[in-house]
Protein backbone atom coordinates (compact mmCIF):
# COMPACT_ATOMS: atom_id res chain seq x y z
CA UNK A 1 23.74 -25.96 14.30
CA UNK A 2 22.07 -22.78 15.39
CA UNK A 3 20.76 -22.35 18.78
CA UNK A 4 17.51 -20.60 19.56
CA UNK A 5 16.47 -19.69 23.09
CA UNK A 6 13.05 -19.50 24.09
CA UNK A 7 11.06 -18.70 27.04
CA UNK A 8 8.15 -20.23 28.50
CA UNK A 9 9.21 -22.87 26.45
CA UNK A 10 7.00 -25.33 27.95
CA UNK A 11 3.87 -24.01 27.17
CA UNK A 12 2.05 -24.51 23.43
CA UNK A 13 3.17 -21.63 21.41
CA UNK A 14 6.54 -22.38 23.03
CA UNK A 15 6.55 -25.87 22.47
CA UNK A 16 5.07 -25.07 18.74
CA UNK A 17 8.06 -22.83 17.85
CA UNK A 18 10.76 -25.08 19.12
CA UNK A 19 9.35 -27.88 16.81
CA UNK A 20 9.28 -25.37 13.73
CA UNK A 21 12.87 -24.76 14.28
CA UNK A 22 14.31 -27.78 14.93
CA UNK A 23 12.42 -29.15 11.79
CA UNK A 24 15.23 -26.34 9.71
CA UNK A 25 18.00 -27.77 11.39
CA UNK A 26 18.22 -25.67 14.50
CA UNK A 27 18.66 -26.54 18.22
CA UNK A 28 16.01 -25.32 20.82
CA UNK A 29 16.97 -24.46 24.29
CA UNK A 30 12.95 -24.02 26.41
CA UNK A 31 13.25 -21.97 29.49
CA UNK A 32 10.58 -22.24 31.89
CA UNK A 33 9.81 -22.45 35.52
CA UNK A 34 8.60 -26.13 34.93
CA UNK A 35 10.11 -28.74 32.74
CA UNK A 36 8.09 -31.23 33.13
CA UNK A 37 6.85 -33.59 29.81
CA UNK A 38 10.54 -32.33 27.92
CA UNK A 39 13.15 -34.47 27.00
CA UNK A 40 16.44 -33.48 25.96
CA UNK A 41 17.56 -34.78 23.05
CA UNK A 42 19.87 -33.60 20.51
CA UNK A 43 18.34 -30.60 18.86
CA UNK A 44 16.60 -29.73 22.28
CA UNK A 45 17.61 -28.93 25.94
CA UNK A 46 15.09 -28.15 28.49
CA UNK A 47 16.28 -25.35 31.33
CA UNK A 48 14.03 -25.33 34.84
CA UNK A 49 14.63 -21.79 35.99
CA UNK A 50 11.78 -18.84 37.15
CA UNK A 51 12.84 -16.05 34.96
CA UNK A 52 11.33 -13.50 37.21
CA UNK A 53 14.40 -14.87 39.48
CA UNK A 54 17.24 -12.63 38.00
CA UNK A 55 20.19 -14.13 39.52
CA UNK A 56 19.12 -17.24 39.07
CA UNK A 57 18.01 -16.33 35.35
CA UNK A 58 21.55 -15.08 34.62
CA UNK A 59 23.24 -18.52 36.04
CA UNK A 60 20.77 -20.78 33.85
CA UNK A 61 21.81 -17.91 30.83
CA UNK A 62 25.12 -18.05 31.65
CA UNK A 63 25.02 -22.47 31.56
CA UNK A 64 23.53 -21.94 27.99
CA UNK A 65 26.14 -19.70 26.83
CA UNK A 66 28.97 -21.93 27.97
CA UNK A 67 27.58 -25.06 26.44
CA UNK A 68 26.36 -23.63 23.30
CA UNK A 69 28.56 -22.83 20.31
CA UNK A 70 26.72 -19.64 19.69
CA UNK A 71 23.16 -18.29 20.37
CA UNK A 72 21.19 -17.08 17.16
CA UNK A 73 17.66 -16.21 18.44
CA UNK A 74 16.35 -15.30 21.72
CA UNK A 75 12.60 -15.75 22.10
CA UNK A 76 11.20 -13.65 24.62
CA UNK A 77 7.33 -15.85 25.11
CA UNK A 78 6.87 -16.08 28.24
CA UNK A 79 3.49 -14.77 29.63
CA UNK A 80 0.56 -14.62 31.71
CA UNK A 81 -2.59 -12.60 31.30
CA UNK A 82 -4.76 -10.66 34.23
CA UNK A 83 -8.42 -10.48 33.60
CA UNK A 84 -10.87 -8.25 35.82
CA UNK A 85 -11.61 -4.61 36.20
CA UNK A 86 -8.90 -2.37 37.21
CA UNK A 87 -11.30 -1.42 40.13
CA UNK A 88 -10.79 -5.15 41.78
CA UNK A 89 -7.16 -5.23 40.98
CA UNK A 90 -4.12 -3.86 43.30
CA UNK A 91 -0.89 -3.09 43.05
CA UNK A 92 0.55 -6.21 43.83
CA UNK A 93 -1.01 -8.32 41.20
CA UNK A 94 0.15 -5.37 38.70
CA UNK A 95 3.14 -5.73 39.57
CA UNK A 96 3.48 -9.80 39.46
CA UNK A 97 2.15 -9.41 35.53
CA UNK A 98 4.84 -6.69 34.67
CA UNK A 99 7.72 -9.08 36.71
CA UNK A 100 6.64 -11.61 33.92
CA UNK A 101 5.44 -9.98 31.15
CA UNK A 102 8.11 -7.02 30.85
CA UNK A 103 10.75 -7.36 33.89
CA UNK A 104 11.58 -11.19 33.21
CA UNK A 105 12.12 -10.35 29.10
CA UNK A 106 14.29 -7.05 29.88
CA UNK A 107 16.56 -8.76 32.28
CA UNK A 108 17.05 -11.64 29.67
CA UNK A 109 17.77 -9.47 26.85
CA UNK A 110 20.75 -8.57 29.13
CA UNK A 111 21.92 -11.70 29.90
CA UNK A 112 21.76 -12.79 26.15
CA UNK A 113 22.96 -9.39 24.96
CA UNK A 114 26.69 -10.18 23.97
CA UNK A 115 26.23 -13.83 22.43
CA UNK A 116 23.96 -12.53 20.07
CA UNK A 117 26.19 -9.33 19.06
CA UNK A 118 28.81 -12.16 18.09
CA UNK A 119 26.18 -14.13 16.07
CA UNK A 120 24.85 -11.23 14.74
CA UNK A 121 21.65 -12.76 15.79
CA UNK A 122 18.08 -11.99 16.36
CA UNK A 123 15.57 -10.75 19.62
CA UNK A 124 12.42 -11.48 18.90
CA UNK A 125 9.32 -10.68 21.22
CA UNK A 126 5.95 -12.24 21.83
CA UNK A 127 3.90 -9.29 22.33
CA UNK A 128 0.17 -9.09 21.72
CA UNK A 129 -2.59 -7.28 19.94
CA UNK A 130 -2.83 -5.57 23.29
CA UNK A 131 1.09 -4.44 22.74
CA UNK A 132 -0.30 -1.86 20.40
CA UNK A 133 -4.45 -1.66 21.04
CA UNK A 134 -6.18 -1.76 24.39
CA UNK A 135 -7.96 -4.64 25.51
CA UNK A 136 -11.05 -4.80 27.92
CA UNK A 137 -10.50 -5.86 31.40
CA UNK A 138 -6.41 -6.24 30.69
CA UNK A 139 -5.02 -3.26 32.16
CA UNK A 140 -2.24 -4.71 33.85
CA UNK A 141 -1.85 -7.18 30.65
CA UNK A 142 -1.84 -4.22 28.05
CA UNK A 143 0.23 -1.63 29.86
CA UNK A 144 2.49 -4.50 30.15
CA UNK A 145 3.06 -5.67 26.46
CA UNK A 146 2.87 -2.05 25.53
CA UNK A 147 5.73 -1.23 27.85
CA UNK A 148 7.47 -5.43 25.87
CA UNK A 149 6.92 -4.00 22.60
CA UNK A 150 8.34 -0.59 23.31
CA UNK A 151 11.48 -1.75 24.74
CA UNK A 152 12.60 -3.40 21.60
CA UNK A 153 11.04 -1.28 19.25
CA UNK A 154 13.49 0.86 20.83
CA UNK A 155 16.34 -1.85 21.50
CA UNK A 156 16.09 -2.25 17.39
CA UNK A 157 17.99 0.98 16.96
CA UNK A 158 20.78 0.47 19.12
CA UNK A 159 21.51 -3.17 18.18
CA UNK A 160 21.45 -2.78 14.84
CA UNK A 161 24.78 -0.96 14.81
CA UNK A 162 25.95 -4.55 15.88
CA UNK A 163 24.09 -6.36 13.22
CA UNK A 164 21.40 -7.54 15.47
CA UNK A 165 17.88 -7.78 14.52
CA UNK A 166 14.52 -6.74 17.36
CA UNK A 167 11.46 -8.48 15.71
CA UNK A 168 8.15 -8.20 17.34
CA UNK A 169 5.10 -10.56 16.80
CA UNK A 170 1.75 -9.82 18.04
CA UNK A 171 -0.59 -13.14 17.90
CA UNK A 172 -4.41 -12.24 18.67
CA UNK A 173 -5.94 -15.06 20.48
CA UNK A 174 -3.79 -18.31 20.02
CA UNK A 175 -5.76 -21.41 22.08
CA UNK A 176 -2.54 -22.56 24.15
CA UNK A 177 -4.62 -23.39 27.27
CA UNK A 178 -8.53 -23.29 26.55
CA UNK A 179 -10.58 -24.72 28.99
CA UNK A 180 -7.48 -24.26 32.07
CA UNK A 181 -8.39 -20.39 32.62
CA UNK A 182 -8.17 -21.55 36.44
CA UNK A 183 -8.40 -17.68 37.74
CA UNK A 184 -6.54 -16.80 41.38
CA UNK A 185 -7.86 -14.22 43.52
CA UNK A 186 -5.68 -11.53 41.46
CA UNK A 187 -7.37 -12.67 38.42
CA UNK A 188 -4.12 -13.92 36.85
CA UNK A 189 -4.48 -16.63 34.49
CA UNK A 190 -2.30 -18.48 32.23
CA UNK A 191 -1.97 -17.36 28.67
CA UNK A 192 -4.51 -18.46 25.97
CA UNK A 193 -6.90 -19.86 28.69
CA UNK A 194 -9.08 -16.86 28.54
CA UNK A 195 -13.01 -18.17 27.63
CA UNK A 196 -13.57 -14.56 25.97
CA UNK A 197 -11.03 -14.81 22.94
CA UNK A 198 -12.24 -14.38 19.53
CA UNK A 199 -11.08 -16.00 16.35
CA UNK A 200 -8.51 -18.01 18.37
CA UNK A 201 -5.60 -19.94 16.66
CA UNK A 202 -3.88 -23.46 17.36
CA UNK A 203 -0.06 -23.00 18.61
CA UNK A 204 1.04 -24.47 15.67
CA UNK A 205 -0.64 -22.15 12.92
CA UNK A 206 0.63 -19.11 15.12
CA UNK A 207 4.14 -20.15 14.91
CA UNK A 208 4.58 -21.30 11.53
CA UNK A 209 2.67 -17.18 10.71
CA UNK A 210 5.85 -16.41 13.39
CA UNK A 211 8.78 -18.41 12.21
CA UNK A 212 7.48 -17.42 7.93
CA UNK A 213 7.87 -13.18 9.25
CA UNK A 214 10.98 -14.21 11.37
CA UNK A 215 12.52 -15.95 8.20
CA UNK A 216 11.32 -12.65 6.40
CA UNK A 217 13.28 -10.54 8.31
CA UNK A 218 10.34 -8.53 9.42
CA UNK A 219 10.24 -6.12 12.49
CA UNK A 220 6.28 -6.63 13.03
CA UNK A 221 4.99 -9.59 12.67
CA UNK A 222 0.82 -9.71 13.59
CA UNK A 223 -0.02 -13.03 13.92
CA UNK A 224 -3.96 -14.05 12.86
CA UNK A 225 -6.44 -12.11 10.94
CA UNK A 226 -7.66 -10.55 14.28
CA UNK A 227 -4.03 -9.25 14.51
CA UNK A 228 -3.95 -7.91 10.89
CA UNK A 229 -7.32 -6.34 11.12
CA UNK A 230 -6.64 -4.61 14.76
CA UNK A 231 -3.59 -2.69 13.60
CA UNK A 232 -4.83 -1.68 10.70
CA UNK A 233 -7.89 -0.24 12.06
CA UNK A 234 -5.68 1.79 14.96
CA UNK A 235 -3.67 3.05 12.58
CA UNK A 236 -6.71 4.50 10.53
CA UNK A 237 -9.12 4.94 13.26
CA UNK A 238 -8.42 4.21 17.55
CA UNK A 239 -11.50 5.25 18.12
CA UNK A 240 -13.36 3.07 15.79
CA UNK A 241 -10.89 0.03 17.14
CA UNK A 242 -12.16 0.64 20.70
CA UNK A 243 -15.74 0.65 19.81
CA UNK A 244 -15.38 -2.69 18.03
CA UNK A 245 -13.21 -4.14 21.01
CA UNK A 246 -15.80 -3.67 23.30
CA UNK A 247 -18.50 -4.60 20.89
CA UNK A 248 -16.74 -8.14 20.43
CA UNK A 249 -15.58 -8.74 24.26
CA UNK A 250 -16.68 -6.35 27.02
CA UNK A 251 -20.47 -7.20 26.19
CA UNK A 252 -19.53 -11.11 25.56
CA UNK A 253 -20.40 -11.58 29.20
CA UNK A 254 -17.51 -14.39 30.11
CA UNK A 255 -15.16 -12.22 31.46
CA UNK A 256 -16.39 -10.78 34.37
């Protein structure tokens, strides 16, 4: 049985892909700083650990690797989104979004680095539409999935000398927490909760689009028709992209 590993495992797109795989046969292991509503059973073991913890990330890594017979796929999904203007934002809160966003995925790619070099597996990152576009009022949120989907767009050329794949997949808007877009003073906000979203997606349409361009052997994956259309309007025209961005959500009024 292959293992996948997946992070933020415990929210819906993470929850969505573990049940995709484990309906082809393959066992899930969801990372996530909370556990709580998983059950282990035997194509799925939950893992309590804060990623942006790095020794503590490589122990729980380094439990998975013992106990598994090999690991085939490492999902790199966890996430949070920052909404406001970069004028009301500070360092701080920057750097808590890059910890998660970026930080947390590089340091796992480490720890999973070797076991999927035997298995001659696959990396594959949750990045965004704003890991290739900019989005309004998501500085800290786009300069972060740029810097995710740069890494192993870059990663891809070194590991595949070892027969390991980097896949990227950039979902627009998928609706994994509508309606919970409970905003802290840094304006950081769990991911899909955002009221401004357009066209958004259930979890479990976005991962079967996910899993179908995994299976595919793909290394971009966009993930919606919002997806689709964005890159191929920055590929043909940024500046056209930008005005309809902020056509669509800096005048919708809901994310100030």
């Amino acid at each position: 049985m292959k293992t996948a590993v997946i992070s933020g495992g415990n929210g819906g797109l993470g929850r969505a892909l573990a049940a995709g795989l484990e309906a082809q046969g393959w066992h899930s292991v969801l990372m996530d700083r909370t556990t709580a509503g998983l059950e282990a059973t035997a194509s799925r073991t939950p893992v309590t650990v804060d990623l942006t913890d790095t020794d503590a990330l490589h122990r729980a890594a380094a439990q998975v690797i013992a106990t598994r017979p090999s690991i085939d796929l490492v999902i790199y999904n966890a996430g949070v989104s920052q909404i406001g203007p970069f004028a009301d934002s500070d360092l701080a809160s920057h750097r808590r979004v890059f910890e998660i966003n970026y930080f947390a995925a590089v340091e796992m790619a480490r720890a999973f680095l070797l076991p999927l070099r035997q298995s001659r597996g696959t990396h594959l990152a949750i990045s965004s539409v704003a890991g290739f576009a900019p989005l309004h009022h998501r500085t800290a949120y786009a300069g972060s999935k740029h810097a995710l989907q740069g890494f192993f767009a870059s990663l891809r050329s070194e590991e595949a000398a070892h027969g390991v794949r980097c896949q990227i997949a950039a979902p627009s808007f998928v609706a994994t927490n509508i309606g919970q877009a409970e905003r802290g003073a840094d304006g950081i906000v769990r991911p899909g909760s955002a009221p401004d979203g357009i066209d958004y997606m259930t979890p479990e349409d976005a991962a079967a689009v996910i899993l179908k361009g995994l299976a595919r052997g793909r290394d971009f994956i966009p993930v919606g028709r919002v997806a689709a259309l964005a890159a191929l309007v920055m590929r043909a025209s940024p500046g056209l992209y930008q005005r309809l961005m902020r056509r669509k959500i800096a005048t919708a009024g809901t994310d100030g």
